[in-house]
Protein backbone atom coordinates (compact mmCIF):
# COMPACT_ATOMS: atom_id res chain seq x y z
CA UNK A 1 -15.60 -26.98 -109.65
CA UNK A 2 -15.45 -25.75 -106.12
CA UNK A 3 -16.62 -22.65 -104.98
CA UNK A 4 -13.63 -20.22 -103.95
CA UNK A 5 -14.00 -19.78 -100.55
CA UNK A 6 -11.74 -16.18 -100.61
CA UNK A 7 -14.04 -14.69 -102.66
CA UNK A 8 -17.58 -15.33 -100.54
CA UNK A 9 -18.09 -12.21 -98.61
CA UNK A 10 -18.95 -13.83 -94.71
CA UNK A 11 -18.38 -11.14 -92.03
CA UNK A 12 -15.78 -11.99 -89.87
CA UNK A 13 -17.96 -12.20 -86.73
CA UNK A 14 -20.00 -15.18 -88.34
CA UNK A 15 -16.57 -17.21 -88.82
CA UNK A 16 -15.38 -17.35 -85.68
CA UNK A 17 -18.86 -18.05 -83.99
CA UNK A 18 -18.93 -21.85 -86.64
CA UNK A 19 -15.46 -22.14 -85.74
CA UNK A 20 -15.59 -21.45 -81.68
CA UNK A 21 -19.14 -23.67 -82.00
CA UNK A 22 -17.61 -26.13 -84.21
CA UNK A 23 -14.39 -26.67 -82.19
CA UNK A 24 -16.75 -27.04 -78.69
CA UNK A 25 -18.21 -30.30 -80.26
CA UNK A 26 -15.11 -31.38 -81.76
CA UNK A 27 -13.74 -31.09 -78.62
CA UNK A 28 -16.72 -32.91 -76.68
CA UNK A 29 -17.54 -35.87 -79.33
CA UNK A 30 -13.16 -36.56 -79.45
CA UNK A 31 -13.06 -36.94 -75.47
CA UNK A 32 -15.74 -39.36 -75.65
CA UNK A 33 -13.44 -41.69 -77.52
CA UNK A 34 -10.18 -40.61 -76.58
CA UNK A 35 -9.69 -42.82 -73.92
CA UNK A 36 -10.58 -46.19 -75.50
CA UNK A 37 -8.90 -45.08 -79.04
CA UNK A 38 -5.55 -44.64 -76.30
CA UNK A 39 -5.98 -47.69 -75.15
CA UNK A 40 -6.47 -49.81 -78.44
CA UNK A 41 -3.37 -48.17 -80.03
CA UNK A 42 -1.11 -48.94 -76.65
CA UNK A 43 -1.81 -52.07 -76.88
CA UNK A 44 -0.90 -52.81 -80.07
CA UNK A 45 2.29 -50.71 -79.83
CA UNK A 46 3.24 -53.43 -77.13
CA UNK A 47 2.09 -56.34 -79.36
CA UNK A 48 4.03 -54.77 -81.78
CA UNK A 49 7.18 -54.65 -79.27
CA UNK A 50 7.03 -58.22 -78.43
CA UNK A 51 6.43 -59.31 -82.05
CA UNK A 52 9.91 -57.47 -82.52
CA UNK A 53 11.73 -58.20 -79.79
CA UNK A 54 14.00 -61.29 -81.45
CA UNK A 55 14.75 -59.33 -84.48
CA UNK A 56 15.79 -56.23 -81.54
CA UNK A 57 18.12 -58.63 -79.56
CA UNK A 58 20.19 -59.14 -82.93
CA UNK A 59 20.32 -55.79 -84.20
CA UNK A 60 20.46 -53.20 -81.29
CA UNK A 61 20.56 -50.67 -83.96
CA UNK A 62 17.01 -51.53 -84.97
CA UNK A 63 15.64 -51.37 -81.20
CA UNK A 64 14.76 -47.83 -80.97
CA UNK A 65 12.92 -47.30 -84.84
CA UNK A 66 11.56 -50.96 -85.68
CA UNK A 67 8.58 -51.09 -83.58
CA UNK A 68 7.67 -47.66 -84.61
CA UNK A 69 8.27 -46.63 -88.12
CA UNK A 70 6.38 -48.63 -90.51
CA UNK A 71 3.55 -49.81 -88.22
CA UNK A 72 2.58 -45.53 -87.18
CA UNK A 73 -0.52 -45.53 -89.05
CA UNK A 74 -2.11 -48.47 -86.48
CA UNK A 75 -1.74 -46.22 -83.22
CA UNK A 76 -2.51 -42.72 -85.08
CA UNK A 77 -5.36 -43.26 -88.03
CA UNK A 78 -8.61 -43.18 -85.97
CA UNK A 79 -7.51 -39.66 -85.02
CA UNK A 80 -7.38 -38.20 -88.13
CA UNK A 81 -9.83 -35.72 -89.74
CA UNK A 82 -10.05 -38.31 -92.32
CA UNK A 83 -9.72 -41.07 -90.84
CA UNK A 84 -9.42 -44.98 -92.17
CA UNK A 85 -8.14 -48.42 -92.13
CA UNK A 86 -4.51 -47.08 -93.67
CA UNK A 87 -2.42 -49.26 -92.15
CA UNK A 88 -3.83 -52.13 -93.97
CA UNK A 89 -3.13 -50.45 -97.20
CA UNK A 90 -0.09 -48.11 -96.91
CA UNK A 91 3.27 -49.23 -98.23
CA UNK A 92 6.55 -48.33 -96.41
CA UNK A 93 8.26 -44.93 -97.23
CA UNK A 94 11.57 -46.07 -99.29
CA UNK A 95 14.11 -43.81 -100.28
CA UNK A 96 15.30 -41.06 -98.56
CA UNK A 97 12.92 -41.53 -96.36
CA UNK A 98 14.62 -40.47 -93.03
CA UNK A 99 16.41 -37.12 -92.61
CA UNK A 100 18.12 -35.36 -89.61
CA UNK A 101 18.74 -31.15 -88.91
CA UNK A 102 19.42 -29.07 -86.10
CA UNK A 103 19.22 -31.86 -83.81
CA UNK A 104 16.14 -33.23 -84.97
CA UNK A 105 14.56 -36.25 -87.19
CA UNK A 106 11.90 -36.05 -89.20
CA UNK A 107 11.16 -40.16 -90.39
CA UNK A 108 8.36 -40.57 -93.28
CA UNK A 109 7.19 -43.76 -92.29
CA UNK A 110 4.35 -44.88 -94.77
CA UNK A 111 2.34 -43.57 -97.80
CA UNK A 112 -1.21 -44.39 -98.95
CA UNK A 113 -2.47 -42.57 -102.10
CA UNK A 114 -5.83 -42.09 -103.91
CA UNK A 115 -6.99 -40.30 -106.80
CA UNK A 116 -8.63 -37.79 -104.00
CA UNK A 117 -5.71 -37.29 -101.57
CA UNK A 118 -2.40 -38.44 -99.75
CA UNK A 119 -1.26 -39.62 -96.34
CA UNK A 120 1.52 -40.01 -94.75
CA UNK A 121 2.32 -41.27 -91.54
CA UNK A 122 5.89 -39.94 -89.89
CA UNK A 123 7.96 -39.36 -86.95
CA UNK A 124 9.24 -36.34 -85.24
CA UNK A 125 12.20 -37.43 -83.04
CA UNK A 126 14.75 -34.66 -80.96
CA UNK A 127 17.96 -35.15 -79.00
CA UNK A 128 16.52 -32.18 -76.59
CA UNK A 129 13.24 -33.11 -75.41
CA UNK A 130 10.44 -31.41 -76.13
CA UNK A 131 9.53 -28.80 -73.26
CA UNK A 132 6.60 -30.06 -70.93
CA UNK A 133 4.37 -27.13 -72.13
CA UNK A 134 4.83 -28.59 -75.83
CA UNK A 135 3.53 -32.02 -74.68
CA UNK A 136 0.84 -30.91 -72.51
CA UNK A 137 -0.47 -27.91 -75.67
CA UNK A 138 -2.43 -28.66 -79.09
CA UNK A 139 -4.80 -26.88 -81.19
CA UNK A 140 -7.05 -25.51 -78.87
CA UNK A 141 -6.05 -26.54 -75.28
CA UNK A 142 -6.54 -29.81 -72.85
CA UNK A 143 -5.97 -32.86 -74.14
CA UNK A 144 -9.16 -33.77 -75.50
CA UNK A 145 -8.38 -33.06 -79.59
CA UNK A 146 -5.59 -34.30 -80.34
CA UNK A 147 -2.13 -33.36 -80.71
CA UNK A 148 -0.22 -31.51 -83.94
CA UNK A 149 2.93 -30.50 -85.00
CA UNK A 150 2.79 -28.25 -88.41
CA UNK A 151 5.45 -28.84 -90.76
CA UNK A 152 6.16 -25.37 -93.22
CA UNK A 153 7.42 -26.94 -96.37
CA UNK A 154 7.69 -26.80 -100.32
CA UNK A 155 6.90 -29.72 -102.55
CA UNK A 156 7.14 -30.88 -105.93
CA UNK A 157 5.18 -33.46 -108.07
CA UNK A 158 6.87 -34.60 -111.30
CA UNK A 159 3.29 -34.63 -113.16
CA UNK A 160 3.07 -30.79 -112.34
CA UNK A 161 3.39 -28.64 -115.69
CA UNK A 162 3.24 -24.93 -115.23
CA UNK A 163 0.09 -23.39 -116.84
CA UNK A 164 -0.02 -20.71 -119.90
CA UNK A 165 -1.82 -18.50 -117.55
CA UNK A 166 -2.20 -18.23 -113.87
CA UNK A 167 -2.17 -15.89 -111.05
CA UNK A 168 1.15 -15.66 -108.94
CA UNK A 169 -0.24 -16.81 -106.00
CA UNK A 170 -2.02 -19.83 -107.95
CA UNK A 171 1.11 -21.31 -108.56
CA UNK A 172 4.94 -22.01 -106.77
CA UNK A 173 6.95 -19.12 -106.57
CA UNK A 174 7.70 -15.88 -104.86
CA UNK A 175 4.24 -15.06 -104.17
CA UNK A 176 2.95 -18.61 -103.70
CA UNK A 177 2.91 -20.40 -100.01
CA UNK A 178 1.75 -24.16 -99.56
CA UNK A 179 -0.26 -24.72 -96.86
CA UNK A 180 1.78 -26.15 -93.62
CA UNK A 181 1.40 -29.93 -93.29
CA UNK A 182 -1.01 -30.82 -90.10
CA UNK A 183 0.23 -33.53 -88.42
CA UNK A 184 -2.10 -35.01 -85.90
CA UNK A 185 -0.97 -37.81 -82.99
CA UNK A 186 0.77 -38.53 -80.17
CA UNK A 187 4.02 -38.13 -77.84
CA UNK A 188 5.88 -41.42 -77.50
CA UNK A 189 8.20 -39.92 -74.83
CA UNK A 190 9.77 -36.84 -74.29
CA UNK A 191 12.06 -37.19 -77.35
CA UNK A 192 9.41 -38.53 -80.04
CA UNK A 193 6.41 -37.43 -81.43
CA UNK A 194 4.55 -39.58 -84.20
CA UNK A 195 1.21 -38.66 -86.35
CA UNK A 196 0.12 -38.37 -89.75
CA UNK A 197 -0.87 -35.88 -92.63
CA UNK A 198 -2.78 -35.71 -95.36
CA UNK A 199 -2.24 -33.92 -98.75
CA UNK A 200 -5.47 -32.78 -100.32
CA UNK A 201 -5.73 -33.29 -104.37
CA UNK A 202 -7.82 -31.30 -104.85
CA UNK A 203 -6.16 -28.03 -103.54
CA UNK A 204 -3.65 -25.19 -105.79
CA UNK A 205 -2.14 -25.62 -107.31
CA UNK A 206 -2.23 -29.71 -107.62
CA UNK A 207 -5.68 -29.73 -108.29
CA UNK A 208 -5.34 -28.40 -111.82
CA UNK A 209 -3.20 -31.61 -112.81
CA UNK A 210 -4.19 -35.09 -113.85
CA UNK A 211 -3.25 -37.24 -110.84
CA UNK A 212 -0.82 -40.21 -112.65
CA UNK A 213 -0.91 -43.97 -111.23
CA UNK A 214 2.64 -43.09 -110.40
CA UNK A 215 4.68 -40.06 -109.72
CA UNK A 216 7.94 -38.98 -108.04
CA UNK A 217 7.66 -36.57 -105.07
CA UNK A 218 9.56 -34.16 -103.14
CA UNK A 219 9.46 -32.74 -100.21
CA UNK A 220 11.69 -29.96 -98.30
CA UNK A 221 10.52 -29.16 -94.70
CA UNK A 222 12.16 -25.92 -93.36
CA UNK A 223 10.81 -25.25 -89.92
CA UNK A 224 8.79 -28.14 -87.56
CA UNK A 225 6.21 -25.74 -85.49
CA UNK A 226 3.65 -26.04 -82.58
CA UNK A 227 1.00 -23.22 -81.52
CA UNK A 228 2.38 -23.11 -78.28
CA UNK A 229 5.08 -21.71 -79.55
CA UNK A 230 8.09 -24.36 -79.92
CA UNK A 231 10.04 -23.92 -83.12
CA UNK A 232 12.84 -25.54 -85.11
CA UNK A 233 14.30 -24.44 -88.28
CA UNK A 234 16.17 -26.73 -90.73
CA UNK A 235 16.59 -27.94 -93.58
CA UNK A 236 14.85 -31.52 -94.33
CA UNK A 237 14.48 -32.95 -97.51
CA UNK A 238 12.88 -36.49 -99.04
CA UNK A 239 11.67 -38.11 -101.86
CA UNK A 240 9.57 -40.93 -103.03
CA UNK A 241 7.95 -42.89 -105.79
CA UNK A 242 4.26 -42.76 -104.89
CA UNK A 243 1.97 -45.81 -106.76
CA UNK A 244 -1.68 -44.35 -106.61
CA UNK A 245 -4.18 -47.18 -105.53
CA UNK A 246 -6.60 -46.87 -108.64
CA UNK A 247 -8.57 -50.26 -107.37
CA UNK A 248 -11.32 -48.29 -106.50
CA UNK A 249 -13.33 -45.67 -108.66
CA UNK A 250 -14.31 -42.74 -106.83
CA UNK A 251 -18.59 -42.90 -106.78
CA UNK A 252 -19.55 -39.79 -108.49
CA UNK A 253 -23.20 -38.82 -108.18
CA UNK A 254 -24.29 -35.98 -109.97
CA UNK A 255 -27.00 -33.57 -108.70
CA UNK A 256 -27.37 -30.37 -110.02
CA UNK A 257 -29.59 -28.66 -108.04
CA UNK A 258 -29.43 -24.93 -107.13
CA UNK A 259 -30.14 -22.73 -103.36
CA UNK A 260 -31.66 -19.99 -103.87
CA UNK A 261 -29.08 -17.64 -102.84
CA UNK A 262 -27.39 -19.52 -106.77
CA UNK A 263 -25.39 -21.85 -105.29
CA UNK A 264 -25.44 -24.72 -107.43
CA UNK A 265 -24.52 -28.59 -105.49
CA UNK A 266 -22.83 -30.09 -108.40
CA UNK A 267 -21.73 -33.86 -107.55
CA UNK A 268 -20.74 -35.74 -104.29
CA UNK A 269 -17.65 -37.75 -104.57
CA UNK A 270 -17.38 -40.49 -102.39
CA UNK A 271 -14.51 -42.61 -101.72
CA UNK A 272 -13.26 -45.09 -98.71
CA UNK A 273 -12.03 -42.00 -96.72
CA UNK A 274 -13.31 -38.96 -98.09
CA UNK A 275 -16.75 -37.56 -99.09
CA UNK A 276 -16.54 -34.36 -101.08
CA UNK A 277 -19.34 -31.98 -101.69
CA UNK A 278 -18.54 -29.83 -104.81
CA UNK A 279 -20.49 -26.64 -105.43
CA UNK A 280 -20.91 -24.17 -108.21
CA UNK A 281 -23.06 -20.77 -108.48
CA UNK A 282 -25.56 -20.24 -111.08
CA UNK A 283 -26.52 -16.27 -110.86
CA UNK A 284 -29.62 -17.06 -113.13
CA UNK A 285 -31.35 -18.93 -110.11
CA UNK A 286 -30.68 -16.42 -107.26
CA UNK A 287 -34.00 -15.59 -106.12
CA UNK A 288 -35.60 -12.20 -105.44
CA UNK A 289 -34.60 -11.50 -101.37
CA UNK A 290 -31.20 -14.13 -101.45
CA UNK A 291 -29.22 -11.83 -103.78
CA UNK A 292 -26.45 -11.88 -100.96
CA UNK A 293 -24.53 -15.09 -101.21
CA UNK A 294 -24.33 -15.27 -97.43
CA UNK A 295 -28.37 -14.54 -96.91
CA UNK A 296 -28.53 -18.61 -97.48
CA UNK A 297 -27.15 -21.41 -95.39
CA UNK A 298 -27.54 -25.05 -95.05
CA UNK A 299 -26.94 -28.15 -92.61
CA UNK A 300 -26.49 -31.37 -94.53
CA UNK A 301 -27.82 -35.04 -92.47
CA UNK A 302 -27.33 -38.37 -93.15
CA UNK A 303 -29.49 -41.08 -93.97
CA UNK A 304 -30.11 -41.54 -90.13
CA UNK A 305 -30.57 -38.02 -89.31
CA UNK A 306 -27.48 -37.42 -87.96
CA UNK A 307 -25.88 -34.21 -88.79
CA UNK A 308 -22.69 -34.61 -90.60
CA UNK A 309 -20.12 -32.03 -89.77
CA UNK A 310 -19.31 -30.92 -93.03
CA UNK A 311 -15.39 -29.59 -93.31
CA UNK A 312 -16.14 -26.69 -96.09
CA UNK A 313 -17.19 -28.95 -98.88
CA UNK A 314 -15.09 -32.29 -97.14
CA UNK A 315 -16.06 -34.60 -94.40
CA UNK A 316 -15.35 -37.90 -93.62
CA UNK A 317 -17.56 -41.09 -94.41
CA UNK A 318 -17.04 -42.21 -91.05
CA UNK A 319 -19.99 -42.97 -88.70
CA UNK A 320 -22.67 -41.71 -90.95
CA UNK A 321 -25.19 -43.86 -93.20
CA UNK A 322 -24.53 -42.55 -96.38
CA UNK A 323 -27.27 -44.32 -98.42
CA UNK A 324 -28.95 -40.90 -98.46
CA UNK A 325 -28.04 -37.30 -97.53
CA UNK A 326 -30.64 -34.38 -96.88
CA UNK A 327 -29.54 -30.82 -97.56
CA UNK A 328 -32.03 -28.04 -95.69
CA UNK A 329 -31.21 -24.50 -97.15
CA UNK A 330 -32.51 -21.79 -94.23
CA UNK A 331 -32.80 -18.10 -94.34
CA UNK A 332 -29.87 -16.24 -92.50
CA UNK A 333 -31.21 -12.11 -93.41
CA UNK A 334 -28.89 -11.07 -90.24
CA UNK A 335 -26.37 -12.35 -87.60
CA UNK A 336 -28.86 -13.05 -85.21
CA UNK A 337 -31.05 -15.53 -87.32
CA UNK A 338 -27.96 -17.50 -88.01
CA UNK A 339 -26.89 -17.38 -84.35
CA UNK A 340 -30.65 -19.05 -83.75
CA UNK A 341 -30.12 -21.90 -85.70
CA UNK A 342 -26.25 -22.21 -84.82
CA UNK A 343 -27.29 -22.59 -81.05
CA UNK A 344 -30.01 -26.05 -82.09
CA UNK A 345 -27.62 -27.37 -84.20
CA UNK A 346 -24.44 -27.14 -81.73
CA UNK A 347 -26.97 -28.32 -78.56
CA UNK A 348 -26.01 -31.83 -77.79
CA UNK A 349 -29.55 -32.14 -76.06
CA UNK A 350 -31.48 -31.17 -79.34
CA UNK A 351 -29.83 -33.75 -81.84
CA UNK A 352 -33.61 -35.94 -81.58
CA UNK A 353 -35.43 -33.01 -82.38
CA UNK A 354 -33.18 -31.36 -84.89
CA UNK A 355 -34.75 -32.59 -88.09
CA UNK A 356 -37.95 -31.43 -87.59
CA UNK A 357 -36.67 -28.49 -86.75
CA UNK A 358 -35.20 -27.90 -89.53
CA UNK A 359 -37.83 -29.03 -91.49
CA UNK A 360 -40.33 -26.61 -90.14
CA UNK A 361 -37.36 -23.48 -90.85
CA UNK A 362 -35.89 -24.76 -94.31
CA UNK A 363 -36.54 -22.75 -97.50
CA UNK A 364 -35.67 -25.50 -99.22
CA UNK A 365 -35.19 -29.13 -99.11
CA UNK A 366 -32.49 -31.39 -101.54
CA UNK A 367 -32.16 -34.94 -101.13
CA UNK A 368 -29.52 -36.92 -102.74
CA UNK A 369 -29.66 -40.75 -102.89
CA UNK A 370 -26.23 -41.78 -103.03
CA UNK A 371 -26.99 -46.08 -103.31
């Protein structure tokens, strides 16, 4: 069971120093490959093109969508926070896959689903094209992250029974929201906008149902956003059989070993595309001086010693050795001693001395072997 984030006390000031720091180096390590991950993803677009050019000279109809929808994944996957090889494993979106309101059309283009999460690749197309400032914004600024369009929606999953008890906001209705689909990618041209989102498992209120090997799913989008402030409202609506790829076991490795602030690291999870750290709280091991939750933090590296940028409790397997991980628990008393050990572990200059750093600061030390 995860820890619920709501209900940890962290003052306010703390979050938005990890998420200004954290967004600096996303920023910083995504430019480094942005140009070459452009490149690759052109180039097949244009493979792709020629590959369909006879079946395009045929059907004119086809021209505009065929090269596109169904091969999205290929030009937008590296880019995502979880990122992987889904365009080998996807299957097309069937059904009502396609739908079309207040001038514009929202395409669901291909679905890949795991026990842990799933994706979806689609396309955002308008008959008024999007205003320069749209293209040229994202999350943050520049073009050096990436850029999203956040779909508000509701959504329904036929394996879903309502609980005997729950809190209203734990579960769909007046006082329940779902979280806005984040869908991270690219402008085509000025009309067409393509990317991908993911659907986390593991999150209210799916996470309190068995995931099936199949299901039926629905989904109603009523307003396609951007934080630079474009809007559309409408009304789009689709649904799907989803076939969950069971081939593969999730590697569960159990651990069990407490902070001393009480938090308790449970297992690690570890699939293809998705590493999740799950954490409970044991009040019976808080030790004297750590009786505030937030009094304890920790930086988690990988076999290699490379930090691994840990997404609260989810990162991606990507580019780390996972054979092993290393969890250093540090004191954090006040603001400042955080702010000390937030300003080694952001420096880009003090990655090959960061270990021993934190090995001379750590309270405690938890390794998990994960082979």
């Amino acid at each position: 069971m995860q820890i619920r984030f709501d209900e940890i006390s962290v003052p306010a000031e703390k979050l938005d120093a990890v998420v200004g720091e954290s967004m600096q180096k996303i920023r910083k390590t995504y430019r480094e490959g942005i140009r070459r991950r452009r490149i690759i993803r052109w180039a097949s677009l244009a493979a792709i093109f020629v590959l369909a050019m006879g079946v395009c000279f045929t059907n004119p109809v086809l021209a505009a969508k065929l090269p596109l929808v169904g091969h999205i994944f290929k030009m937008v996957q590296d880019e995502q926070m979880y990122p992987g090889n889904f365009d080998e494993v996807a299957q097309p979106v069937e059904d009502d896959n396609s739908s079309t309101s207040q001038g514009v059309t929202i395409t669901l283009s291909e679905i890949y689903s795991n026990k842990e999460a799933m994706n979806v690749s689609v396309m955002i197309e308008t008959e008024k094209a999007f205003p320069e400032e749209v293209k040229d914004s994202n999350i943050q600024g520049g073009d050096d992250i990436g850029y999203r369009m956040y779909l508000f929606m509701e959504q329904e999953f036929d394996f879903m029974e309502v609980p005997e008890e729950y809190e209203p906001w734990q579960w769909p209705g007046e006082d329940f929201e779902w979280v806005p689909l984040d869908v991270k990618g690219e402008y085509v041209d000025d009309h067409t906008f393509i990317g991908a989102f993911r659907i986390d498992y593991s999150l209210l209120p799916v996470e309190i149902s068995e995931i099936p090997e199949t299901f039926h799913w629905k989904l109603r989008i009523n307003s396609v956003d951007n934080l630079d402030g474009y809007s559309k409202e409408g009304e789009w609506e689709f649904e799907t059989d989803v076939e969950v790829d069971t081939s593969k076991e999730p590697k569960v490795v159990q651990v069990n070993e407490s902070a001393p602030n009480g938090a308790v690291l449970t297992t690690v999870t570890m699939t293809d595309y998705e590493v999740r750290v799950d954490y409970g709280y044991d009040e019976s091991k808080v030790q004297p001086g750590y009786e505030k939750f937030d009094s304890v933090q920790s930086e988690m590296f990988d076999a290699d010693g490379k930090l691994i940028r840990n997404k609260v409790g989810m990162f991606s397997p990507a580019e780390y050795n996972l054979s092993r991980i290393t969890v250093y628990y540090y004191a954090t008393p006040t603001e400042a001693d955080y702010q000390v050990v937030q300003e080694k572990v952001q420096d880009e200059s003090f990655k090959d001395e960061l270990i021993e750093y934190m090995e001379n600061i750590s309270i405690q030390k938890t390794v998990i072997n994960l082979e």
